[in-house]
PDB file of N, CA and C in Angstrom:
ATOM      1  N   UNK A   1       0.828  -1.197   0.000  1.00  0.00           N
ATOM      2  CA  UNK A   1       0.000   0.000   0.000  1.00  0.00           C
ATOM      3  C   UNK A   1       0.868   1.256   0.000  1.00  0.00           C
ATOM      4  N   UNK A   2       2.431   1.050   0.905  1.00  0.00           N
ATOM      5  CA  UNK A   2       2.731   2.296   0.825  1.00  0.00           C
ATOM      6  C   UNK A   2       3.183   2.628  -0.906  1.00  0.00           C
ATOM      7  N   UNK A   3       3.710   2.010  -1.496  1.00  0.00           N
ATOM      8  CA  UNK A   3       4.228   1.859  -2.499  1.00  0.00           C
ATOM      9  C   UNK A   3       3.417   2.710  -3.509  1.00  0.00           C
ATOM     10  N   UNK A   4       2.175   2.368  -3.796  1.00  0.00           N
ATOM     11  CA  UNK A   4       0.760   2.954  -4.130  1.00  0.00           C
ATOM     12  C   UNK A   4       0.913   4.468  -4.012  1.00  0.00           C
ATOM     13  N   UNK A   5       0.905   4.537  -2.846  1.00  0.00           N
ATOM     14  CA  UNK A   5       0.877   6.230  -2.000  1.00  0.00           C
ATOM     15  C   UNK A   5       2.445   6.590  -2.406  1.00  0.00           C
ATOM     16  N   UNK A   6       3.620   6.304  -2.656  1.00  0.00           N
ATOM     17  CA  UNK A   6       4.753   6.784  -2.861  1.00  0.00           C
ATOM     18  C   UNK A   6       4.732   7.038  -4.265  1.00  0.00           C
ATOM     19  N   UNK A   7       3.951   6.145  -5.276  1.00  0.00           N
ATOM     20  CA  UNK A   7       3.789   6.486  -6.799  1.00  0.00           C
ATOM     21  C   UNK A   7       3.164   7.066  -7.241  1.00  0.00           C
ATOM     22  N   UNK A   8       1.935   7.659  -6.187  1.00  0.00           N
ATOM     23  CA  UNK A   8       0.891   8.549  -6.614  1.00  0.00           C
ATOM     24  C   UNK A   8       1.379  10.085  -5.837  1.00  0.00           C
ATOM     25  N   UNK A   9       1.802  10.053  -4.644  1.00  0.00           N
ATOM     26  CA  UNK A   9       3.006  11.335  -4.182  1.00  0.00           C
ATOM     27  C   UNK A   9       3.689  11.722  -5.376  1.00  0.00           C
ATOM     28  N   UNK A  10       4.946  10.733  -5.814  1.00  0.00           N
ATOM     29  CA  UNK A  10       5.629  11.215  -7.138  1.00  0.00           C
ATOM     30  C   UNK A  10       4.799  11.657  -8.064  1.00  0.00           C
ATOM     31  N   UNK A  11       3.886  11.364  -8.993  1.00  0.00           N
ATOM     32  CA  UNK A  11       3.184  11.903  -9.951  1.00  0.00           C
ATOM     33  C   UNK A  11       2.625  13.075  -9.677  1.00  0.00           C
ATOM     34  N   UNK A  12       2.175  13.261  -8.507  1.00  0.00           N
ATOM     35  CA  UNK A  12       1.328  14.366  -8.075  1.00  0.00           C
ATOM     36  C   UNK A  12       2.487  15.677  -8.129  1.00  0.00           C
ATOM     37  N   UNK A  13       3.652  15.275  -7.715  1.00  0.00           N
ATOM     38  CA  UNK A  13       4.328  16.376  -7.510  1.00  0.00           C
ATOM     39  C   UNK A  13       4.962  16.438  -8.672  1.00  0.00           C
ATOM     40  N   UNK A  14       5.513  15.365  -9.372  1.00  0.00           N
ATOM     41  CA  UNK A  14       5.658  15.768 -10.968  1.00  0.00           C
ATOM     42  C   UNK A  14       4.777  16.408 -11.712  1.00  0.00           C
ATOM     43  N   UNK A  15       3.661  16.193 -11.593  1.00  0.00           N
ATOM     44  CA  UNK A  15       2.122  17.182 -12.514  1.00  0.00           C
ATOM     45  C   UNK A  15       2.146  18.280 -11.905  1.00  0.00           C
ATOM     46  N   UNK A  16       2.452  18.670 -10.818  1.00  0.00           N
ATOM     47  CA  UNK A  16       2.906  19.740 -10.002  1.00  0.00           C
ATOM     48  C   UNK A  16       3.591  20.694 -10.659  1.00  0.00           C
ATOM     49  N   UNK A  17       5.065  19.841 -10.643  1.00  0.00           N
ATOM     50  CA  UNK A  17       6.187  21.005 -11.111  1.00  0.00           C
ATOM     51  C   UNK A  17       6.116  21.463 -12.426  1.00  0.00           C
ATOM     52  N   UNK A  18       5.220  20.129 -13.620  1.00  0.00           N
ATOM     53  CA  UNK A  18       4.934  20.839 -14.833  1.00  0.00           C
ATOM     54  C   UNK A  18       4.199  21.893 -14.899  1.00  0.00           C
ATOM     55  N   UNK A  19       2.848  21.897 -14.075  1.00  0.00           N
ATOM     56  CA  UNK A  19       2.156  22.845 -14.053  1.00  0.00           C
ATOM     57  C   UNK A  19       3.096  24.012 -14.132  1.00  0.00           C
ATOM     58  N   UNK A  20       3.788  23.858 -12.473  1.00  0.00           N
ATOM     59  CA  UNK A  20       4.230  25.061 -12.586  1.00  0.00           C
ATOM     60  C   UNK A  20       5.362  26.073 -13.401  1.00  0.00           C
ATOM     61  N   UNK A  21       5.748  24.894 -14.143  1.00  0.00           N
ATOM     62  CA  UNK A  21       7.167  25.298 -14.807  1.00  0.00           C
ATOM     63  C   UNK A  21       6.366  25.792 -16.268  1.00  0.00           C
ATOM     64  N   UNK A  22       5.044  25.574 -16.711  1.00  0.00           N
ATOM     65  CA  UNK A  22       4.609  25.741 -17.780  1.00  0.00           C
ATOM     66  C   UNK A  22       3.921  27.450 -17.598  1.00  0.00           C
ATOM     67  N   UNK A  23       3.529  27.669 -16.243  1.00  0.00           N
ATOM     68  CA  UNK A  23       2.958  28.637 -16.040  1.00  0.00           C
ATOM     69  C   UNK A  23       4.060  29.705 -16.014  1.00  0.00           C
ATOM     70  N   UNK A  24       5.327  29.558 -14.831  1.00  0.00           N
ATOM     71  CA  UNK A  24       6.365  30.114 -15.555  1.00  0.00           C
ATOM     72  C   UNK A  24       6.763  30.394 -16.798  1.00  0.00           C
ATOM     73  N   UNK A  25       7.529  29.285 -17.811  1.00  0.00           N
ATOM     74  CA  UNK A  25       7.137  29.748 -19.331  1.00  0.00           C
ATOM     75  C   UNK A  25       6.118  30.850 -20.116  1.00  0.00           C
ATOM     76  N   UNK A  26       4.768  30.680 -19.406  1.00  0.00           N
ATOM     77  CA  UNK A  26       4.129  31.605 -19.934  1.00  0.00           C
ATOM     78  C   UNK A  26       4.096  33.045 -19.649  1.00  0.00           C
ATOM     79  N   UNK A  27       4.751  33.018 -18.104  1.00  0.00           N
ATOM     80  CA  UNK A  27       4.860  34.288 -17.309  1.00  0.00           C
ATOM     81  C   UNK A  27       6.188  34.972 -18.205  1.00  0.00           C
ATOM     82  N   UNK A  28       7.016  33.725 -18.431  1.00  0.00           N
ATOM     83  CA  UNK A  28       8.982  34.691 -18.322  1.00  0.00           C
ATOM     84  C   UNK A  28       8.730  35.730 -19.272  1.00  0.00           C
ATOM     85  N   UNK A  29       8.023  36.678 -20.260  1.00  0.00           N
ATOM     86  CA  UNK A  29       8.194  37.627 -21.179  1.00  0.00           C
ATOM     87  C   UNK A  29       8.298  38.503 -20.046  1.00  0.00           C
ATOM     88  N   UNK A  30       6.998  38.450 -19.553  1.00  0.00           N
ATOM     89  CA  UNK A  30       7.345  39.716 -17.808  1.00  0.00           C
ATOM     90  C   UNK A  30       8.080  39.791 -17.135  1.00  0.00           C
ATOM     91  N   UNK A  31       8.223  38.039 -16.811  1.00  0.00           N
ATOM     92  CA  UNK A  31       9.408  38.104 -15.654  1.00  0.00           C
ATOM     93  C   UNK A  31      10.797  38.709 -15.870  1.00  0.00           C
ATOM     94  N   UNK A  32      11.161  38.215 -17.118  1.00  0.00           N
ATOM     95  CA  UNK A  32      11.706  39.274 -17.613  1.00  0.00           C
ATOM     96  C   UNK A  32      12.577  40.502 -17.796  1.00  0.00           C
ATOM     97  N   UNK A  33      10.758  41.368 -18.390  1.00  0.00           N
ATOM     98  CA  UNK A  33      11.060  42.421 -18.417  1.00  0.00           C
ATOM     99  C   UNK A  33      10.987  43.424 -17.611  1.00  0.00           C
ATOM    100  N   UNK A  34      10.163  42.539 -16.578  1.00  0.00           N
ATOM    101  CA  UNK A  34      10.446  43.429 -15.006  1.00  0.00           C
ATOM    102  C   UNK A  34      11.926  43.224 -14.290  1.00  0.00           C
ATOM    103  N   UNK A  35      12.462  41.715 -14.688  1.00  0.00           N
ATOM    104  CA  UNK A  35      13.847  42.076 -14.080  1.00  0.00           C
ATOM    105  C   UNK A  35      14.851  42.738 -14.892  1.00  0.00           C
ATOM    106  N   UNK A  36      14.560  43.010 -15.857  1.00  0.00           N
ATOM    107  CA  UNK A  36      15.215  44.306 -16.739  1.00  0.00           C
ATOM    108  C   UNK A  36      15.160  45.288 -16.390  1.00  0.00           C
ATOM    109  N   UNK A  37      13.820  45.750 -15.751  1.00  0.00           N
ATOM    110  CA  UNK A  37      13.575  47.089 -15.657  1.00  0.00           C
ATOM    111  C   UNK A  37      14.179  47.545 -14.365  1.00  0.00           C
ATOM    112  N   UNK A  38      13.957  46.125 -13.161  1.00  0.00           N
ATOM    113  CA  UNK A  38      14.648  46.369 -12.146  1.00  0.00           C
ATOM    114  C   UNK A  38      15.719  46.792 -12.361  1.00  0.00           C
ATOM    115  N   UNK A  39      17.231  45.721 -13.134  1.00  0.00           N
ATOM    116  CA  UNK A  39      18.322  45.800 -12.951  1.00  0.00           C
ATOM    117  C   UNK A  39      18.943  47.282 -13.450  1.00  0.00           C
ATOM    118  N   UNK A  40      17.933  47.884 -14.776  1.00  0.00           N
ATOM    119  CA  UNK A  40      18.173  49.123 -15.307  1.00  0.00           C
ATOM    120  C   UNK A  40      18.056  50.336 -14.199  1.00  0.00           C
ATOM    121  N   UNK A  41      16.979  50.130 -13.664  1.00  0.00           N
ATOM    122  CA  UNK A  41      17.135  51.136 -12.208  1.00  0.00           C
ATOM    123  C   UNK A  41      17.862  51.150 -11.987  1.00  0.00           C
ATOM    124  N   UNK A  42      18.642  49.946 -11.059  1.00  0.00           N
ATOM    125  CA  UNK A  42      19.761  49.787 -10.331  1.00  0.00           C
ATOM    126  C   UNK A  42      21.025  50.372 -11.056  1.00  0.00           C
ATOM    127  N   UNK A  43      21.536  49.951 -12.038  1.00  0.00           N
ATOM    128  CA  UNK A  43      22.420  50.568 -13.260  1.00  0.00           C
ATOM    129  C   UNK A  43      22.375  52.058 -12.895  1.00  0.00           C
ATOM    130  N   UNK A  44      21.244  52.332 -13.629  1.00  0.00           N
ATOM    131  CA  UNK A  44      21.194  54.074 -13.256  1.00  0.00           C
ATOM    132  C   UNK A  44      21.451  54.633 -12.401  1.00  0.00           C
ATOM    133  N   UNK A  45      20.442  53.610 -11.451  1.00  0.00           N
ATOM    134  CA  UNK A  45      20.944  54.297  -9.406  1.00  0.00           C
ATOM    135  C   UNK A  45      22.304  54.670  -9.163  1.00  0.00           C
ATOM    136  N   UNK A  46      23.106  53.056  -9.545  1.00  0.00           N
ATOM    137  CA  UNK A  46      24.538  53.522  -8.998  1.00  0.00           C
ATOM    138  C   UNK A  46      25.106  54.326  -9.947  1.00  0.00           C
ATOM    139  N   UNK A  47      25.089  54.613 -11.108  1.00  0.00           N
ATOM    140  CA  UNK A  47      26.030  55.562 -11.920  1.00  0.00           C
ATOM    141  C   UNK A  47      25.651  57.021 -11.612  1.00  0.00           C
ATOM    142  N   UNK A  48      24.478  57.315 -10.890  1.00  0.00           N
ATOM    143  CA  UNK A  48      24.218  59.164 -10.523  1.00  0.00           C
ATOM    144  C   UNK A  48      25.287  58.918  -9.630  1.00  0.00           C
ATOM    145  N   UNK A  49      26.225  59.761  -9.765  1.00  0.00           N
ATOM    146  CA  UNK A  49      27.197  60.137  -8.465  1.00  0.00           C
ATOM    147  C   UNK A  49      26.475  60.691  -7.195  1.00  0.00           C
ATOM    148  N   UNK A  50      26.607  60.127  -5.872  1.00  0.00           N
ATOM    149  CA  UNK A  50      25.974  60.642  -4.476  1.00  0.00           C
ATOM    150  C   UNK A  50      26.506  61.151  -3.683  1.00  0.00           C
TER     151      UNK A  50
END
């Protein structure tokens, strides 16, 4: 029985991580270009002399 429950755990969390890795994929154009936009701040930030 445990065996059962250890093969249906694995699948579950494999259908899991696809989900989530697919939803990622669909997100990364944003993800992205928000961490672009972040890192460009930052760029800018430090080059104004303070």
């Amino acid at each position: 029985m445990s065996d059962v429950l250890g093969w249906f755990f694995a699948v579950t969390t494999l259908g899991a991580l696809l989900i989530l890795g697919a939803l990622v994929l669909h997100a990364m154009p944003r993800i992205l270009a928000t961490l672009a936009l972040i890192v460009t701040l930052a760029a800018i930030a430090a080059a104004i002399p303070h």
